[in-house]
Protein backbone atom coordinates (compact mmCIF):
# COMPACT_ATOMS: atom_id res chain seq x y z
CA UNK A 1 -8.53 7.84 3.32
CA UNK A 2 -10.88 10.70 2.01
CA UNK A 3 -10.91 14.12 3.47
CA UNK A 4 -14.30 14.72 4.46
CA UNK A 5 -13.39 18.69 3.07
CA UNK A 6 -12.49 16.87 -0.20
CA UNK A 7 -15.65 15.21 -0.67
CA UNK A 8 -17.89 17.79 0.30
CA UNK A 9 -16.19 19.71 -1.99
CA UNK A 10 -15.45 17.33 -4.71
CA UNK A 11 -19.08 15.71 -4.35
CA UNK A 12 -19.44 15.06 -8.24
CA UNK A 13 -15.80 14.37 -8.81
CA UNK A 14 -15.64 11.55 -6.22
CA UNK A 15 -18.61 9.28 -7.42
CA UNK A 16 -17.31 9.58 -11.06
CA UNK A 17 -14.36 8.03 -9.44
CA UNK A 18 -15.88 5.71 -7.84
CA UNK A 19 -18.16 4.43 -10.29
CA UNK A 20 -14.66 3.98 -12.16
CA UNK A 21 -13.86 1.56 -9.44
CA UNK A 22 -17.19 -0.19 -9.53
CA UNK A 23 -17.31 0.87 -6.18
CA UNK A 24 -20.71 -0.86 -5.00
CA UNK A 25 -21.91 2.08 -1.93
CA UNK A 26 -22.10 5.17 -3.74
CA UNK A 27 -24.83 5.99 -1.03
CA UNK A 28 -22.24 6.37 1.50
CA UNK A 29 -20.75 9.80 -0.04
CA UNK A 30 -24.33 11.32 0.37
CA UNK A 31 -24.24 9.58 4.23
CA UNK A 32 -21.14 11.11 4.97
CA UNK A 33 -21.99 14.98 4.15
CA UNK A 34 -25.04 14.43 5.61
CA UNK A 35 -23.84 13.24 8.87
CA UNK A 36 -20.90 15.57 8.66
CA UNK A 37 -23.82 18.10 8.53
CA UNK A 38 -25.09 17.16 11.62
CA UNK A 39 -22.32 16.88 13.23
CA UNK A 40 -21.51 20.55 12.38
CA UNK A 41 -24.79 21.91 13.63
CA UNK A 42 -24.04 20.00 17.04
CA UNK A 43 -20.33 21.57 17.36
CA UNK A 44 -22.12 24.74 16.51
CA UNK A 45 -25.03 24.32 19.08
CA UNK A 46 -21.89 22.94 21.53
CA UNK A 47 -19.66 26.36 21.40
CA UNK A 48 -22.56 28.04 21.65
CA UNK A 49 -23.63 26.43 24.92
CA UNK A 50 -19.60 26.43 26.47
CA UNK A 51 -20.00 29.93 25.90
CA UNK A 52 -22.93 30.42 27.25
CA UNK A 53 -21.48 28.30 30.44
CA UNK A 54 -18.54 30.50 30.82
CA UNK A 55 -20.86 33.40 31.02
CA UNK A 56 -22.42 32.05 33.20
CA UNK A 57 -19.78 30.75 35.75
CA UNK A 58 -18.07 34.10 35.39
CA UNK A 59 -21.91 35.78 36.47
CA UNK A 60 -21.97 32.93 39.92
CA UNK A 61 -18.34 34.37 40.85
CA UNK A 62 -19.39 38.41 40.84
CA UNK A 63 -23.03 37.32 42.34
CA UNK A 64 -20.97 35.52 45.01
CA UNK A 65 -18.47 38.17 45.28
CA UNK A 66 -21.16 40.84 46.06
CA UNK A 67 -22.94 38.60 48.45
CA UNK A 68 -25.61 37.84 46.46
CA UNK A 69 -25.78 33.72 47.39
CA UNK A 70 -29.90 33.40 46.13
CA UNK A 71 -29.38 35.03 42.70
CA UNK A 72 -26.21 32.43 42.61
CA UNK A 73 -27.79 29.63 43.56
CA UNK A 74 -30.63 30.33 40.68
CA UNK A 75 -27.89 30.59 37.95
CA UNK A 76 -26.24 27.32 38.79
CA UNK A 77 -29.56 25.50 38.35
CA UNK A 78 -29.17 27.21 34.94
CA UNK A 79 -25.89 26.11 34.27
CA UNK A 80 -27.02 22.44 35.44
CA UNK A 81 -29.09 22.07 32.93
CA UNK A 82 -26.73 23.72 30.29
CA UNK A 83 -24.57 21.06 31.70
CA UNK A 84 -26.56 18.41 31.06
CA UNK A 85 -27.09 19.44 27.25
CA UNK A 86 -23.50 19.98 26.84
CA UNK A 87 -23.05 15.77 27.96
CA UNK A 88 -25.60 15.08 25.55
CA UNK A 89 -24.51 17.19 22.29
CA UNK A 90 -20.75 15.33 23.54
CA UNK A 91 -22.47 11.69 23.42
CA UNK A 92 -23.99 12.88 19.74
CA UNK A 93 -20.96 14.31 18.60
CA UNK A 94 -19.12 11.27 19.68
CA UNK A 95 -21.47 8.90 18.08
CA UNK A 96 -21.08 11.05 14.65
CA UNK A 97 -17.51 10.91 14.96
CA UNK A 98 -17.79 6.99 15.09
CA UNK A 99 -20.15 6.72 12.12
CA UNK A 100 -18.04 9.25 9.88
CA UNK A 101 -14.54 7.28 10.55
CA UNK A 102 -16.82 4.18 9.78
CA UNK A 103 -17.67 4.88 6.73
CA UNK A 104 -14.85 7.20 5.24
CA UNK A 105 -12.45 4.01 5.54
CA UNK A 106 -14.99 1.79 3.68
CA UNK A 107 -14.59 4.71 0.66
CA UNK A 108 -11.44 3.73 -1.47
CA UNK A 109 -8.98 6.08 -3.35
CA UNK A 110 -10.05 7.98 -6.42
CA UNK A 111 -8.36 6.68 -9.38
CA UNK A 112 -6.51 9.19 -11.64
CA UNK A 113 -8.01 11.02 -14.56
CA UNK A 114 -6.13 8.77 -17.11
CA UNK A 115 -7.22 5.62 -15.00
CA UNK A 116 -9.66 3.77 -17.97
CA UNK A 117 -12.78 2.04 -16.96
CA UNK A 118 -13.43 -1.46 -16.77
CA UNK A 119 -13.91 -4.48 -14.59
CA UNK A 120 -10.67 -6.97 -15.29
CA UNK A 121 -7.33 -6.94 -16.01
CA UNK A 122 -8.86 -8.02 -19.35
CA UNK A 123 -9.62 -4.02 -19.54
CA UNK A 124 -5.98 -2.72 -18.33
CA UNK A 125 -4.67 -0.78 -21.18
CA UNK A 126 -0.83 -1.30 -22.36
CA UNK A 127 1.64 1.38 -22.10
CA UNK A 128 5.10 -0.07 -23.99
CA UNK A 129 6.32 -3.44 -23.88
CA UNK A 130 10.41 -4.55 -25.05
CA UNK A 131 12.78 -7.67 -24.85
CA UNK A 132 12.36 -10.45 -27.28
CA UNK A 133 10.37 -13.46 -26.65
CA UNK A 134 12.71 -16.57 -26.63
CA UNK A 135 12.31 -19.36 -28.48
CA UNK A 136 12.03 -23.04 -26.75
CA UNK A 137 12.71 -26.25 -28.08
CA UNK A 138 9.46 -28.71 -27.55
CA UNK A 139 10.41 -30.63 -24.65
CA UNK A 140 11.00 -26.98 -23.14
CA UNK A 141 10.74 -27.30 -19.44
CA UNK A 142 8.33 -25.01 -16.59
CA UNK A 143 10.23 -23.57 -14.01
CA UNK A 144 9.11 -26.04 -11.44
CA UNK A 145 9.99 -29.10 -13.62
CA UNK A 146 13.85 -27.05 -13.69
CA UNK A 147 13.38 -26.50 -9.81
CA UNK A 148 13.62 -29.88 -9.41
CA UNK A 149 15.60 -31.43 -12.11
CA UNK A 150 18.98 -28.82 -11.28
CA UNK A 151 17.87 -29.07 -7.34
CA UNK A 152 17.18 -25.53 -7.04
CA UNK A 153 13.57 -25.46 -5.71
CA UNK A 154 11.86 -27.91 -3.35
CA UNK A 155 8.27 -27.81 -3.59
CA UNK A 156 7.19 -30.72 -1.92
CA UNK A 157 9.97 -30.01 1.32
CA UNK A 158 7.66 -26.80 1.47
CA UNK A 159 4.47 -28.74 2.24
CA UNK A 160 5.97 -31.11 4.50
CA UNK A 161 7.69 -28.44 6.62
CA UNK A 162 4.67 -26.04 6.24
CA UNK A 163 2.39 -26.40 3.66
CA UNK A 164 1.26 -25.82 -0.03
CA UNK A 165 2.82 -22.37 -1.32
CA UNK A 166 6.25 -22.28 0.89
CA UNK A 167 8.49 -23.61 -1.32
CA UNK A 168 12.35 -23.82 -0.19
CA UNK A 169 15.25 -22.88 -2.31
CA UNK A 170 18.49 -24.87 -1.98
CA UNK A 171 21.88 -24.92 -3.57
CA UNK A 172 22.26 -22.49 -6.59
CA UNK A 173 18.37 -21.74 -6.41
CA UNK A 174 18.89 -20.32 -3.09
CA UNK A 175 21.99 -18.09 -4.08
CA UNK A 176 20.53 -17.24 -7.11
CA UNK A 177 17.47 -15.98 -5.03
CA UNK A 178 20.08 -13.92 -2.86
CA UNK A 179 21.63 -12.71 -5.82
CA UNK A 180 18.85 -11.17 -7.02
CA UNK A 181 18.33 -9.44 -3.60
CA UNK A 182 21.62 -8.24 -3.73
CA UNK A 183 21.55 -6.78 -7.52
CA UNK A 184 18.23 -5.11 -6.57
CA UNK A 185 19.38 -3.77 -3.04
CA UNK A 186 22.48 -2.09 -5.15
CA UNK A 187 20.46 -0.81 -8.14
CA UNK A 188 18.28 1.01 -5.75
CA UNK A 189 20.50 2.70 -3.38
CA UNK A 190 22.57 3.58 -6.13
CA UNK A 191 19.64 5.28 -7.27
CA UNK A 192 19.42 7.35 -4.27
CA UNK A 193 17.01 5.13 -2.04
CA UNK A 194 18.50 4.71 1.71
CA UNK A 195 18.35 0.58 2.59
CA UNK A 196 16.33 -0.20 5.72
CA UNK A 197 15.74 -3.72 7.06
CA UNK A 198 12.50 -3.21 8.74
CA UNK A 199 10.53 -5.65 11.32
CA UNK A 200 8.10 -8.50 9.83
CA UNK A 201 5.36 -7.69 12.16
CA UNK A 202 3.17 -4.82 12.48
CA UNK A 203 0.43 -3.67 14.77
CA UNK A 204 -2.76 -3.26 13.87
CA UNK A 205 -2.08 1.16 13.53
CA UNK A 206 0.81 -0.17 10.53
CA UNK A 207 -1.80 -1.71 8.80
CA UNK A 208 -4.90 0.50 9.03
CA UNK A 209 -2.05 3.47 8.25
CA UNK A 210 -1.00 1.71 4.86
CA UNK A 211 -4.62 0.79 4.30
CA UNK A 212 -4.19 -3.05 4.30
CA UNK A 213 -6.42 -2.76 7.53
CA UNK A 214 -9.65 -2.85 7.54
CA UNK A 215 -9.25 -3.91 3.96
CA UNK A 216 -7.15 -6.82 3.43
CA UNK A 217 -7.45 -8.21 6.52
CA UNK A 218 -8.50 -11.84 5.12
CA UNK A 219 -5.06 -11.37 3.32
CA UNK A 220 -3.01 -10.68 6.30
CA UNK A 221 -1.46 -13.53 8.40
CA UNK A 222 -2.58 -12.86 12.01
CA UNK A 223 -0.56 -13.43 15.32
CA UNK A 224 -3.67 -13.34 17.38
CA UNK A 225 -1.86 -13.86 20.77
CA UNK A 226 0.03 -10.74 20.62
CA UNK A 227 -2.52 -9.14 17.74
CA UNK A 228 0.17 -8.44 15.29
CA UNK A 229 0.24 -8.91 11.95
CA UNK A 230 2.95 -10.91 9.61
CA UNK A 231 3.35 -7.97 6.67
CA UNK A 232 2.48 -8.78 3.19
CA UNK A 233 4.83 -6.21 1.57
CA UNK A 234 7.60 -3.88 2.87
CA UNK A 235 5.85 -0.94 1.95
CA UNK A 236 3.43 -1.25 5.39
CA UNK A 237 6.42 -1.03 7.97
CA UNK A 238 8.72 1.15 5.66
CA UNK A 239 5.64 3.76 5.33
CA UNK A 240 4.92 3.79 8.62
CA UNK A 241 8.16 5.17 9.78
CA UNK A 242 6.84 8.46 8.94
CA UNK A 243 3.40 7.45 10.90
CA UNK A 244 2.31 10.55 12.96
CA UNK A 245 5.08 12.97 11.46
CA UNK A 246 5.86 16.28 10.79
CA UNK A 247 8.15 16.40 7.44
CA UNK A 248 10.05 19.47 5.93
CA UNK A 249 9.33 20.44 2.86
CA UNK A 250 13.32 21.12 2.13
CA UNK A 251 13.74 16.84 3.05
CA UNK A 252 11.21 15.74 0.31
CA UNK A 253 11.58 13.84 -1.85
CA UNK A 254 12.19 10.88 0.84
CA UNK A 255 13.12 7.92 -0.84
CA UNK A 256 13.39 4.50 1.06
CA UNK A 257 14.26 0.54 0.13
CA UNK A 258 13.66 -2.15 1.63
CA UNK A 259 14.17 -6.34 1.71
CA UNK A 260 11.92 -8.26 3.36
CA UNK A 261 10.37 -12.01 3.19
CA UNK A 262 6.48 -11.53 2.60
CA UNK A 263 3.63 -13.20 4.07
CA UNK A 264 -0.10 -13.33 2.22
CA UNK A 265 -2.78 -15.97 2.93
CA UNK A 266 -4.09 -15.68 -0.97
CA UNK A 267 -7.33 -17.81 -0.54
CA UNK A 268 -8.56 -19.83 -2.79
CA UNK A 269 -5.16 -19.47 -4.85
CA UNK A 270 -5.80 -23.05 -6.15
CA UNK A 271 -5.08 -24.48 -9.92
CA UNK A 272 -2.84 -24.71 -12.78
CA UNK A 273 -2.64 -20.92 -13.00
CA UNK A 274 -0.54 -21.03 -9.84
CA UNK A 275 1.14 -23.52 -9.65
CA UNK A 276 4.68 -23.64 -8.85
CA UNK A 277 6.50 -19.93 -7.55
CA UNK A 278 3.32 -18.26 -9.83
CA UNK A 279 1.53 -17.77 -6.35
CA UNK A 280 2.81 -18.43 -3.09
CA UNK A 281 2.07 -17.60 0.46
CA UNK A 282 6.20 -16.67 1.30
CA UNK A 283 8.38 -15.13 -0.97
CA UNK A 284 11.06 -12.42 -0.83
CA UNK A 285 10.70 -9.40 -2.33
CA UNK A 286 12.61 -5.16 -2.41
CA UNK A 287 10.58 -2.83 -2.56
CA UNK A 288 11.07 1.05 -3.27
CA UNK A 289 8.79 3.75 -1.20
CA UNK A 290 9.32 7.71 -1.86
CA UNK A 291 7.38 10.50 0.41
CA UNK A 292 6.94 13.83 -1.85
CA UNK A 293 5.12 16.97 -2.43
CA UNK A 294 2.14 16.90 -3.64
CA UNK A 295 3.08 18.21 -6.51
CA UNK A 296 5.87 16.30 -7.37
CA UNK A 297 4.44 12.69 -7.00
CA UNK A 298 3.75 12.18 -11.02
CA UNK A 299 7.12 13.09 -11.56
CA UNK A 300 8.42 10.40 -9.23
CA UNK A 301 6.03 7.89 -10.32
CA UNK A 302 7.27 8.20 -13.92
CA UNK A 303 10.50 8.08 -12.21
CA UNK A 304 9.85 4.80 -10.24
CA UNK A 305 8.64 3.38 -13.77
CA UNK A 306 11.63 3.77 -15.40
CA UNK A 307 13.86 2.24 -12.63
CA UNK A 308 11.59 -0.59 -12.24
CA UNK A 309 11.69 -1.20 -16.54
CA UNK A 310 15.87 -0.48 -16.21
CA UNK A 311 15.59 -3.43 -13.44
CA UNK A 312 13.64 -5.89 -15.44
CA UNK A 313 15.75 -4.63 -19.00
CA UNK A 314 19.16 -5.74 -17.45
CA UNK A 315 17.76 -9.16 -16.55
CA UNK A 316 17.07 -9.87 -20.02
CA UNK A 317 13.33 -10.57 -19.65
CA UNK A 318 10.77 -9.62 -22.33
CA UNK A 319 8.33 -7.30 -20.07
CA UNK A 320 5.19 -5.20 -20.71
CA UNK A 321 4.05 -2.42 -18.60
CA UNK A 322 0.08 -2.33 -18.15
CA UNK A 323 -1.73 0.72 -16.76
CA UNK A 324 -4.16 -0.43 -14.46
CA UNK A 325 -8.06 -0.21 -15.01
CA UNK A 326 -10.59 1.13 -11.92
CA UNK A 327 -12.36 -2.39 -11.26
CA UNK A 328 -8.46 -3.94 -11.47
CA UNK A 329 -6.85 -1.00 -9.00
CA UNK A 330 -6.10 -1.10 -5.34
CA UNK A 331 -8.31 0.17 -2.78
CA UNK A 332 -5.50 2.97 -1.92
CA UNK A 333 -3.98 3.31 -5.21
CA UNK A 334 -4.90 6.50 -7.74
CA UNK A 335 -2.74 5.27 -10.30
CA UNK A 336 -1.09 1.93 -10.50
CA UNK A 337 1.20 0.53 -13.23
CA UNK A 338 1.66 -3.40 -13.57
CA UNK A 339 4.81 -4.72 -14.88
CA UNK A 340 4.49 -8.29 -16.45
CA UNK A 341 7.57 -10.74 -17.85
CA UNK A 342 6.78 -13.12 -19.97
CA UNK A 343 7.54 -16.89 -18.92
CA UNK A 344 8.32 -18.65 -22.41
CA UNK A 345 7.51 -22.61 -21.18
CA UNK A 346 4.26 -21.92 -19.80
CA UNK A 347 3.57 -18.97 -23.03
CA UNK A 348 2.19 -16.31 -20.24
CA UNK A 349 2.36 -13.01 -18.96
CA UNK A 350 3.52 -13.34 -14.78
CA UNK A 351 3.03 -9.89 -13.03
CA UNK A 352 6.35 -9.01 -11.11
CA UNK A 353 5.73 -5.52 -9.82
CA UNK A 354 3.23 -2.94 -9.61
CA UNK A 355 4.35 0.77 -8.99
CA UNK A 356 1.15 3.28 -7.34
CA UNK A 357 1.07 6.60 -6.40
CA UNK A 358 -1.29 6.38 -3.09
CA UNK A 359 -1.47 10.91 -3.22
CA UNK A 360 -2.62 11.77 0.27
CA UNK A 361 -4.86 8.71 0.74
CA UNK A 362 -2.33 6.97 2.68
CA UNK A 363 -0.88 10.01 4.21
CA UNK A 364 -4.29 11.27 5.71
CA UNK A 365 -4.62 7.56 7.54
CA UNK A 366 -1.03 7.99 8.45
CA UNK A 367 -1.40 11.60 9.67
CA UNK A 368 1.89 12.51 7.59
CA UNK A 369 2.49 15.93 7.01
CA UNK A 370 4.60 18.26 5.86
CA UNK A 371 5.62 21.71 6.57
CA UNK A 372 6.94 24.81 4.51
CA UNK A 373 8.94 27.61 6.48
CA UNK A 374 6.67 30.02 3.72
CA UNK A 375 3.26 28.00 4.97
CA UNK A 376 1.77 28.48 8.66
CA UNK A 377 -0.27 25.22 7.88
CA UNK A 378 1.03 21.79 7.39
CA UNK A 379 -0.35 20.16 4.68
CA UNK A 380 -0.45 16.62 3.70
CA UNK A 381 2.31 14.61 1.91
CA UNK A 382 2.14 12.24 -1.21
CA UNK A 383 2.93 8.68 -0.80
CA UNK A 384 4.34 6.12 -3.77
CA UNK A 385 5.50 2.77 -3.68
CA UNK A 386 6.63 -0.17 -5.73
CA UNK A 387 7.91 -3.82 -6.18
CA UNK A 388 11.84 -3.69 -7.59
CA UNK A 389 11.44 -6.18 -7.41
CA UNK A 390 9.02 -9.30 -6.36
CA UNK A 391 11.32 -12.68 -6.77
CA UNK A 392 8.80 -15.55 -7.15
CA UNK A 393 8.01 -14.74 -11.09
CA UNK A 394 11.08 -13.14 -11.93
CA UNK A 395 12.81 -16.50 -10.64
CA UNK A 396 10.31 -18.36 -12.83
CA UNK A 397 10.56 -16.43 -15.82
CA UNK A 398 14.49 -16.73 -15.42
CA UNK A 399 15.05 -20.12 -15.39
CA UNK A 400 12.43 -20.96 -17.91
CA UNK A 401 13.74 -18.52 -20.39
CA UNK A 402 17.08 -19.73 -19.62
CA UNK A 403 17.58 -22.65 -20.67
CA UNK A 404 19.36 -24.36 -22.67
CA UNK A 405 20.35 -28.14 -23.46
CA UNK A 406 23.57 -27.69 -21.12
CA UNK A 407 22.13 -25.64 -18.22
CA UNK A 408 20.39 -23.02 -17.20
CA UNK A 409 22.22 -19.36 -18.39
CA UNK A 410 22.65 -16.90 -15.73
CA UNK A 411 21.78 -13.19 -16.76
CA UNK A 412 25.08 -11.09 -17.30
CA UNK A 413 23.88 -8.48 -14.35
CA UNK A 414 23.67 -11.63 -11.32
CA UNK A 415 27.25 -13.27 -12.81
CA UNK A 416 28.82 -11.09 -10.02
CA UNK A 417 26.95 -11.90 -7.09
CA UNK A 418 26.63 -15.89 -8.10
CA UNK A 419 30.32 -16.13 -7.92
CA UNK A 420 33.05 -17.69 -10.27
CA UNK A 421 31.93 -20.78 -12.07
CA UNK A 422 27.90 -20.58 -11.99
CA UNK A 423 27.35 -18.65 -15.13
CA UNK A 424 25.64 -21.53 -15.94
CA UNK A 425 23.43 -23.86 -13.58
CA UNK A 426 23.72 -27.67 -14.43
């Protein structure tokens, strides 16, 4: 979240950015410093009357000392009543406290000075786009029409085991998924991120740390007998290693991957628009998280951009890469970038990743820090993060690109981890 020091003194600067994200409590900026005044004046009025209480207490000893027990007994009636202001500036202060974290976690992220205005994804503005678009014969197939006709995906075994939006994979679908795991796994330790296999469940500090919670809580899938939370991305347990730490400035950048399965409730994700692996409520998905300096982030953010693109390039896929615009960003996010792949039997653009650079937002929730041997203060880190990559719509956009009258072609990269003989699904 916010600083309260960086919106007192980035008043102006702040509800430009919010009024970017169509944020709809602009009010609460004004609440906060005003509160945060208050709350200043009470510490103030507090130190003053501790001090004035150690005086005091320091007076009763010498007055006792020197046998003076009336003149002692008058200054503790003092110092009762100094007491009793001191419980009731603590109560106040409290109380501000309470209403300042209340409010500062309802204020989202300010978007980057590049981040355009606008209220859809209608308004996202298009950075580069490559690959060809492939050309399908009429009776062209969707991918769930192929899931079923080459046995690869199960929809309807989904809702019977669980419900609508868990499909299963079998046979080829299901080793193509864990090729794809595999291929991404290798790209991105290769690339220098260190592999972690983290827990599926997270406590209610994960989430509020990665700012999924208070937020996204409708999102989450929620274990209510043991209050834990199923995660809907990697990057909430992966970031919250470094919950509550103390970095080096010499150790940064840190740069982490991750496989998980993914959990997200998606209500009202109803219609043609997602049908089939388009939008589901399980699917597997890497992800790549880096920890750097705040003045490094950009540069690893363009960085995470081009792995992501190199990723999506090898499979063969045409992709575009959309910068995202304030009313279509992420509560946390300053700067997001959307990769899309185009699916060629249903003719549309399937989002597969988005890559963000939170700055400190997620860092000040987190209360991660780092330290330079040059700096007596601490100061706070820059967290990024980003899908390399999601399965459900890559998986989609393979198999409808791919195919052909005798089977569905395998992209060149995955040949290795399908094994001999399934270059081609039939």
């Amino acid at each position: 979240m916010l600083t309260i020091q960086f919106i007192r003194n980035n008043r102006a600067t702040v509800l430009k950015g919010l009024r970017i994200k169509n944020f709809s409590q602009p009010d609460l900026i004004d609440k906060i410093i005003d509160r945060d005044n208050e709350r200043r004046s009470l510490q103030v009025r507090t130190n003053e009357l501790q001090a004035e209480m150690n005086r005091l207490n320091k007076e009763i000893g010498k007055l006792i000392r020197a046998g003076e027990e009336q003149k002692a007994s008058q200054v503790k009636e003092r110092t009762s009543l100094l007491k009793k202001e001191l419980e009731t500036h603590a109560r106040d202060l409290q109380h501000s406290a309470t209403d300042l974290n209340d409010w500062l976690v309802q204020i989202p992220n300010i978007p980057h000075p590049s981040v355009p205005a606008g209220n859809t994804d209608a308004d996202n503005k298009l950075i580069r786009q490559g690959g060809a678009i492939p050309r399908l014969t009429e009776d062209a197939l969707p991918h769930w029409d192929l899931g079923s006709k080459y046995r690869l995906i199960d929809f309807d075994m989904g809702v019977k085991i669980t419900g609508g939006g868990f499909p299963v994979f079998r046979g080829k679908g299901a080793r193509l998924q864990r090729a794809l795991i595999a291929y991404f796994l290798d790209q991105n330790t290769s690339a220098g991120y260190e592999e972690f296999l983290p827990p599926l469940l997270v406590n209610e500090a994960s989430g509020f740390g990665t700012g999924q919670l208070p937020d996204k809580e409708g999102q989450m899938y929620h274990v209510t007998g043991d209050n834990l939370y199923l995660i809907p991305t990697a990057e909430v347990p992966v970031t919250n290693i470094y919950r509550d730490v103390i970095l080096q400035a010499k150790d940064l950048p840190i740069k982490n991957t991750a496989y998980t399965p993914c959990f997200r409730r998606e209500a009202g994700s109803y219609g043609k628009d997602v049908r089939g692996l388009n939008r589901v409520h399980q699917f597997d998905k890497v992800e790549i998280v880096q920890i750097t300096h705040p003045s490094d982030s950009y540069r690893a953010l363009e960085e995470m951009v081009s792995h992501v693109e190199k990723l999506v390039t090898n499979l063969e896929l045409p992709y575009r890469i959309v910068q995202l615009c304030g009313g279509d960003l992420g509560f946390t996010s300053a700067l997001t970038y959307d990769f899309e792949v185009f699916a060629a039997a249903q003719k549309k653009w399937l989002e597969v990743s988005s890559v963000s650079n939170f700055e400190s937002y997620q860092a000040n929730r987190l209360k991660l820090r780092f330290r330079d041997p040059a700096d007596k203060k601490s100061q706070l880190a820059h967290t990024l993060n980003g899908s390399a990559l999601a399965l459900p719509r890559i998986m989609a956009a393979i198999l409808e690109n791919n195919q052909t009258p005798e089977g569905i072609r395998v992209p060149e990269v995955l040949c290795p981890f399908m094994g001999p003989g399934n270059e081609l699904i039939r």
